[in-house]
N, C-alpha and C. Protein backbone atom coordinates (compact mmCIF):
# COMPACT_ATOMS: atom_id res chain seq x y z
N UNK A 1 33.98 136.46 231.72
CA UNK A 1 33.53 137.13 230.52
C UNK A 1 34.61 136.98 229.45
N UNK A 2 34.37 136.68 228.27
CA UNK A 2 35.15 136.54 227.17
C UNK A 2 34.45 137.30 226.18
N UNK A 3 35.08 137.89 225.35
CA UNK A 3 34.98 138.99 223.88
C UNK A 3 35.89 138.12 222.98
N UNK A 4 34.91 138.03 221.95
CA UNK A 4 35.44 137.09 220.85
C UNK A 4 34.90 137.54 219.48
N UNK A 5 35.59 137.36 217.99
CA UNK A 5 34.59 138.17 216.76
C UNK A 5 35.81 138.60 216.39
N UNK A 6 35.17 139.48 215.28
CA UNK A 6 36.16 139.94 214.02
C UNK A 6 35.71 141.60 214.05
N UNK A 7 35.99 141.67 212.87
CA UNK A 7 36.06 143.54 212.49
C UNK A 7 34.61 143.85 212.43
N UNK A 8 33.59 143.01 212.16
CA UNK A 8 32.49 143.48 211.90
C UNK A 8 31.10 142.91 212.88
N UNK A 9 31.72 141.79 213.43
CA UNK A 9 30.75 141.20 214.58
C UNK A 9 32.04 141.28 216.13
N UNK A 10 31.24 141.58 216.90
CA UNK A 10 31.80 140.83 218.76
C UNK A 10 31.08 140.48 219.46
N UNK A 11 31.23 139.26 219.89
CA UNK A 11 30.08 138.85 220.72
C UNK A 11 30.93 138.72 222.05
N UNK A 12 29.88 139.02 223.26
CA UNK A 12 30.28 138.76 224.60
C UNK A 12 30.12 137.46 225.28
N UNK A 13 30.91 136.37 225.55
CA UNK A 13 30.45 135.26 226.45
C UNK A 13 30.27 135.41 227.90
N UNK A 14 29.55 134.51 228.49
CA UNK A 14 29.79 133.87 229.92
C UNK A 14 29.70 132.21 230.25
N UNK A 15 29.99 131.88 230.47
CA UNK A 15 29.88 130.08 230.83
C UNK A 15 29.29 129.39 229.65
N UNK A 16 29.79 129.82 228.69
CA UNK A 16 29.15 129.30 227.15
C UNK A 16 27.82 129.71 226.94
N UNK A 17 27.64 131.06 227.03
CA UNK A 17 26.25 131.54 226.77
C UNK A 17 26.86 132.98 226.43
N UNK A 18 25.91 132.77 225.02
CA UNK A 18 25.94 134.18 224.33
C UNK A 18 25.29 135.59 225.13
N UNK A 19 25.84 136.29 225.79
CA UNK A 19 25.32 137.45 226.06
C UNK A 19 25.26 138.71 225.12
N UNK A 20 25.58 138.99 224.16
CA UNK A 20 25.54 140.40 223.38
C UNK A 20 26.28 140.20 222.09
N UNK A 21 25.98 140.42 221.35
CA UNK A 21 26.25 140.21 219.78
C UNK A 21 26.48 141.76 219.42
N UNK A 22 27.39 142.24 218.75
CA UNK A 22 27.45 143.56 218.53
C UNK A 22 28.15 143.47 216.69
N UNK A 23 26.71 144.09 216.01
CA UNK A 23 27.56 144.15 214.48
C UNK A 23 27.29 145.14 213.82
N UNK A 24 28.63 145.71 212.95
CA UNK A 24 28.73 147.01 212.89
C UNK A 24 29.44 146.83 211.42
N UNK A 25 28.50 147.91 210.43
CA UNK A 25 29.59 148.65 209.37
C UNK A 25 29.31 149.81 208.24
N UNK A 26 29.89 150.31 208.00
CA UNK A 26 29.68 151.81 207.71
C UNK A 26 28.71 152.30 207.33
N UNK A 27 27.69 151.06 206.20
CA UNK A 27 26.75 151.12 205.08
C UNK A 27 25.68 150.86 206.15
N UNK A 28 25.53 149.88 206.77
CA UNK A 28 24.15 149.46 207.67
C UNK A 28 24.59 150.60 209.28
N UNK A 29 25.37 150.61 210.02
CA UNK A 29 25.19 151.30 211.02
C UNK A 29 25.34 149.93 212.15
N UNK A 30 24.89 149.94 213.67
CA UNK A 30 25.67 149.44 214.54
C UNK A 30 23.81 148.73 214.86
N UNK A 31 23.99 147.36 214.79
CA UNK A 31 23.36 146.50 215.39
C UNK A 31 23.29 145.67 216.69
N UNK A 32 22.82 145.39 217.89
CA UNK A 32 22.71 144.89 219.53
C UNK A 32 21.90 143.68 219.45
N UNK A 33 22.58 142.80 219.47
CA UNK A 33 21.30 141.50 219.72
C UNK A 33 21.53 141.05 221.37
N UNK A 34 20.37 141.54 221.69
CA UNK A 34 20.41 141.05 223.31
C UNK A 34 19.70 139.83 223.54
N UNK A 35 20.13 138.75 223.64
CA UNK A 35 19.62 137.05 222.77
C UNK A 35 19.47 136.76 224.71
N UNK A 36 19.44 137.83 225.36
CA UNK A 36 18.93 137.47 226.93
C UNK A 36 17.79 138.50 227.04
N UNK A 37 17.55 139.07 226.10
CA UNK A 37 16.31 140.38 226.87
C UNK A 37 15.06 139.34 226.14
N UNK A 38 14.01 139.85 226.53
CA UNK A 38 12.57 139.14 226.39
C UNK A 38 11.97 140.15 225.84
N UNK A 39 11.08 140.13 224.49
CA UNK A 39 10.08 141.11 224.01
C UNK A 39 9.38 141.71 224.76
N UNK A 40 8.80 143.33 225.03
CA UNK A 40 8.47 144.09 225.17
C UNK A 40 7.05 144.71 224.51
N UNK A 41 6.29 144.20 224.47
CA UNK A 41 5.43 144.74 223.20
C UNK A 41 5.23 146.27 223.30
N UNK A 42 5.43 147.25 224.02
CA UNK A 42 5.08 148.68 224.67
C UNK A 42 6.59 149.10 224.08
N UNK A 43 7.73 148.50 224.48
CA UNK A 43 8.74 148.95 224.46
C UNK A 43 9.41 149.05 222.74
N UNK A 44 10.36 150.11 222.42
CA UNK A 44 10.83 150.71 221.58
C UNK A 44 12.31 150.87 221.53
N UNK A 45 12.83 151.28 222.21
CA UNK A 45 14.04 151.45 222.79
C UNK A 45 14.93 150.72 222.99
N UNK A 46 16.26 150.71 222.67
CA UNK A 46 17.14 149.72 223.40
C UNK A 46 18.23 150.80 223.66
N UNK A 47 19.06 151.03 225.02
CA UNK A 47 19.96 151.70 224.93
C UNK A 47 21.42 151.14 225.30
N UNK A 48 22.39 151.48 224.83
CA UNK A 48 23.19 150.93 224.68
C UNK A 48 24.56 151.73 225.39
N UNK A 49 25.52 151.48 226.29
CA UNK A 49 26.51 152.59 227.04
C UNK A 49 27.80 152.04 226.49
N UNK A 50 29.18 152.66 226.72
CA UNK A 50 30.24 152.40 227.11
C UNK A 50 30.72 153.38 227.34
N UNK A 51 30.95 153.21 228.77
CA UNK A 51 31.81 154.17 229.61
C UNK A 51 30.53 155.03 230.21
N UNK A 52 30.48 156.67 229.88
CA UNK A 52 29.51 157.34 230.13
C UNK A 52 28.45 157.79 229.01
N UNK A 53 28.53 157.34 228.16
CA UNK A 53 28.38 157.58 226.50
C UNK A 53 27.31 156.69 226.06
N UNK A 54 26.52 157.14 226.16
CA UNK A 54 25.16 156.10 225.82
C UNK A 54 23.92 156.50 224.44
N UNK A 55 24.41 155.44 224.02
CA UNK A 55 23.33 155.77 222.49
C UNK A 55 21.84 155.19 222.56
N UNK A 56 21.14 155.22 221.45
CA UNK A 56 19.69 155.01 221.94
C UNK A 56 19.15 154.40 220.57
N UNK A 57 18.90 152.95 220.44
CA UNK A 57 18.69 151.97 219.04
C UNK A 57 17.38 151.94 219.20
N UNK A 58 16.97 151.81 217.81
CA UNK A 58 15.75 150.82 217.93
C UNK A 58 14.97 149.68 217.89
N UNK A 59 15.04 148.84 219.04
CA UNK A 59 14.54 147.70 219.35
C UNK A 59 13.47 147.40 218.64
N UNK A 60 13.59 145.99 218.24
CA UNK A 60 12.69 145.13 217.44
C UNK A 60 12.73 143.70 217.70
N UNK A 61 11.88 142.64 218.04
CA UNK A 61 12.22 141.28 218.24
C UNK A 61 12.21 140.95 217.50
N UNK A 62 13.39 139.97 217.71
CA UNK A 62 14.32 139.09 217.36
C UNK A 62 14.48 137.91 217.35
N UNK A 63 13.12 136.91 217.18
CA UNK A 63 12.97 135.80 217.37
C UNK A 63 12.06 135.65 219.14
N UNK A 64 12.92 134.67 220.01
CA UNK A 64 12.56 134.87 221.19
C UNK A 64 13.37 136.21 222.03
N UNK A 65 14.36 136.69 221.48
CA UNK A 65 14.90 138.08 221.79
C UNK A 65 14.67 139.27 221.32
N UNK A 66 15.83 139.71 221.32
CA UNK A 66 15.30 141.36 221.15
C UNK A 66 16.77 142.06 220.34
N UNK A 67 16.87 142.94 218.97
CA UNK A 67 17.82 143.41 218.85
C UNK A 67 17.61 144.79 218.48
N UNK A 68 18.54 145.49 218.39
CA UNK A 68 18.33 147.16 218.43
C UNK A 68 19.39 147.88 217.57
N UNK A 69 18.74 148.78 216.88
CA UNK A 69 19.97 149.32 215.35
C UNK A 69 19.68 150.51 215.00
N UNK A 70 20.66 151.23 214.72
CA UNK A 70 21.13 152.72 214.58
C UNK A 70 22.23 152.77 214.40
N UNK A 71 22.27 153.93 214.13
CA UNK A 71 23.76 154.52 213.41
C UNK A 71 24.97 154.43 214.79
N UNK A 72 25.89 154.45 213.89
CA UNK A 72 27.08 154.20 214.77
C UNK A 72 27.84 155.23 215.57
N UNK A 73 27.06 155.75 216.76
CA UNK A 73 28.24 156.91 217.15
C UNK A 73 29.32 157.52 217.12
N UNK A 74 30.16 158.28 216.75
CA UNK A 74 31.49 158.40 216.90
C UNK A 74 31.84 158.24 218.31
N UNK A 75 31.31 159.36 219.23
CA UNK A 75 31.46 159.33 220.56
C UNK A 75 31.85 157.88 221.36
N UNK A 76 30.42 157.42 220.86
CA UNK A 76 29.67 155.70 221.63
C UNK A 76 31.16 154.55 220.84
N UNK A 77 31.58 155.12 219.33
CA UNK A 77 32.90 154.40 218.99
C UNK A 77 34.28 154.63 219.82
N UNK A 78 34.23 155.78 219.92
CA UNK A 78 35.81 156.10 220.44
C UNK A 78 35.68 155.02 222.19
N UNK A 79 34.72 155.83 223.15
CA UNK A 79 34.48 154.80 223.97
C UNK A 79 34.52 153.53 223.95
N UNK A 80 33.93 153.08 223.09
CA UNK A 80 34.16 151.41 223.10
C UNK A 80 35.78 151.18 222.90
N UNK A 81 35.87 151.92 222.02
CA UNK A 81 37.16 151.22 221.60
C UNK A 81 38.63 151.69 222.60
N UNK A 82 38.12 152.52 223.47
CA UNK A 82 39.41 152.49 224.54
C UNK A 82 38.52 151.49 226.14
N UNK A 83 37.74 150.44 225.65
CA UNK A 83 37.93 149.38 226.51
C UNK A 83 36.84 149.84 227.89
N UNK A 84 36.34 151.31 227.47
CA UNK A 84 34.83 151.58 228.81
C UNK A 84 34.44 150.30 229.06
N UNK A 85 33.58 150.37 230.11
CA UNK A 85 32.82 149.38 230.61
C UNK A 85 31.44 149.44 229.69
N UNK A 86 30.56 148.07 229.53
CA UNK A 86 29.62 148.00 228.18
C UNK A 86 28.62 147.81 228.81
N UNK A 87 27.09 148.52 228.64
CA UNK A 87 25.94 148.03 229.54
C UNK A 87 24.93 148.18 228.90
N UNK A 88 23.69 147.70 228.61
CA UNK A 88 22.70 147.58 227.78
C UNK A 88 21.49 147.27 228.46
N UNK A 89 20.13 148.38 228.18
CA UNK A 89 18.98 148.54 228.50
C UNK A 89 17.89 148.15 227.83
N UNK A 90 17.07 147.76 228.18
CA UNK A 90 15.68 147.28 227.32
C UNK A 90 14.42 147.36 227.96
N UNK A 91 13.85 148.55 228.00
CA UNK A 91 12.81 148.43 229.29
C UNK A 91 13.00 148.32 230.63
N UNK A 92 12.68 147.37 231.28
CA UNK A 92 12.86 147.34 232.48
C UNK A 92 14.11 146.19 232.49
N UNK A 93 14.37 145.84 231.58
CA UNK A 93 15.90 144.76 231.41
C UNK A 93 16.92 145.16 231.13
N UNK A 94 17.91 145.19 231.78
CA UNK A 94 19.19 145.81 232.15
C UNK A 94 20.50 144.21 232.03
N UNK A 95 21.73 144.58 231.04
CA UNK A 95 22.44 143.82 231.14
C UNK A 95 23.55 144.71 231.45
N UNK A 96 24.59 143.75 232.27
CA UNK A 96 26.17 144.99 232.63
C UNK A 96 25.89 145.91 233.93
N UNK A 97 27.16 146.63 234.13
CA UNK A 97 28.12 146.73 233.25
C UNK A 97 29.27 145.61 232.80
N UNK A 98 29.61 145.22 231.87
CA UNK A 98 30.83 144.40 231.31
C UNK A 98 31.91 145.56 231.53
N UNK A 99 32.99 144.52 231.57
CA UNK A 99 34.21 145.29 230.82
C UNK A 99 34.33 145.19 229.14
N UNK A 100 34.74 146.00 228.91
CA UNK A 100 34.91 146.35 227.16
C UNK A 100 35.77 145.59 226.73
N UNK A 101 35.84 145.33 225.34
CA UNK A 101 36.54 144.75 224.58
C UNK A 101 37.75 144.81 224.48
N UNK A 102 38.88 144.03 224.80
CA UNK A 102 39.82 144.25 224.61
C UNK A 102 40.31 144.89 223.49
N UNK A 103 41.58 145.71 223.56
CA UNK A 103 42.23 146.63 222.43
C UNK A 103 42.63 145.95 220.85
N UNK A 104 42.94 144.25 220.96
CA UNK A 104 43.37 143.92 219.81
C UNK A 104 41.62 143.58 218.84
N UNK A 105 40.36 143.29 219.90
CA UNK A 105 39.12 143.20 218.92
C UNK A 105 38.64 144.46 219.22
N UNK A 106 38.38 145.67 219.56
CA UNK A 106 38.01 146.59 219.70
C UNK A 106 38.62 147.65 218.44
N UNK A 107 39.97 147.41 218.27
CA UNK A 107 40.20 148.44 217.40
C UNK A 107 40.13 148.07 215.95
N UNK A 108 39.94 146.96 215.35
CA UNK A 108 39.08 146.41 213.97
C UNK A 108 37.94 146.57 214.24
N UNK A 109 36.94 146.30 214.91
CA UNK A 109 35.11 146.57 215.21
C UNK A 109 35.40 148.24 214.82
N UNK A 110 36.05 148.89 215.31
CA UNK A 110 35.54 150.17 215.59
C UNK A 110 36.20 150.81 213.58
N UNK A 111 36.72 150.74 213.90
CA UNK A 111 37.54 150.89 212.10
C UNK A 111 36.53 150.30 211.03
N UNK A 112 35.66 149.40 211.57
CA UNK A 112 34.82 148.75 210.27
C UNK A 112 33.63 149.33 210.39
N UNK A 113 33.49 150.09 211.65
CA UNK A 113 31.85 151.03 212.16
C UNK A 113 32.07 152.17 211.66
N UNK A 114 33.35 152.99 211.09
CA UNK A 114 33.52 154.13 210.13
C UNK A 114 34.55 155.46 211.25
N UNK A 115 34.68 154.74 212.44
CA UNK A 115 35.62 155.65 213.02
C UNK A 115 37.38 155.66 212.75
């Protein structure tokens, strides 16, 4: 797993495949592109964890995926940004848990999400 991105996007790798896109900033709020989950037509929801701290977006497709957006937790921020483990729901599609972002991209993401 690799975490890679700037203050306002992080995306998660594995074997050169995008798993989780995460973009965040004060004015829009915290966006999830799960570019591995599959549309849902019933489904609404995307939920989103780190650590024990789990927020609740609203999913919309995304092309052949699925992404999910809401406001930016403080809680769901502080968590991320001390490196929780990251896990993401979509119906019956479940990604994670990851390990979290390391401290040097974690603590610009989280500063540009308004914490």
């Amino acid at each position: 797993m690799l975490w890679s991105g700037d203050a306002h996007a992080l995306e998660l790798w594995q074997d050169g495949v995008q798993l989780l896109k995460l973009e965040c900033d004060r004015k829009t709020g915290l966006t999830v592109h799960g570019d591995q989950f599959k549309p849902v037509g019933s489904e609404e929801r995307m939920s989103v964890g780190a650590g024990d701290v789990v927020i609740t977006l609203v999913a919309t497709p995304d092309g052949p995926a699925v992404k999910g957006e809401g406001s930016a937790d403080p809680d769901f921020l502080r968590a991320f940004g001390e490196g929780r483990k990251v896990a993401v729901n979509y119906g019956y599609q479940n990604m994670g848990p990851y390990d979290g972002p390391p401290p040097d991209l974690a603590a610009p993401f989280v500063a540009a999400c308004g914490l």
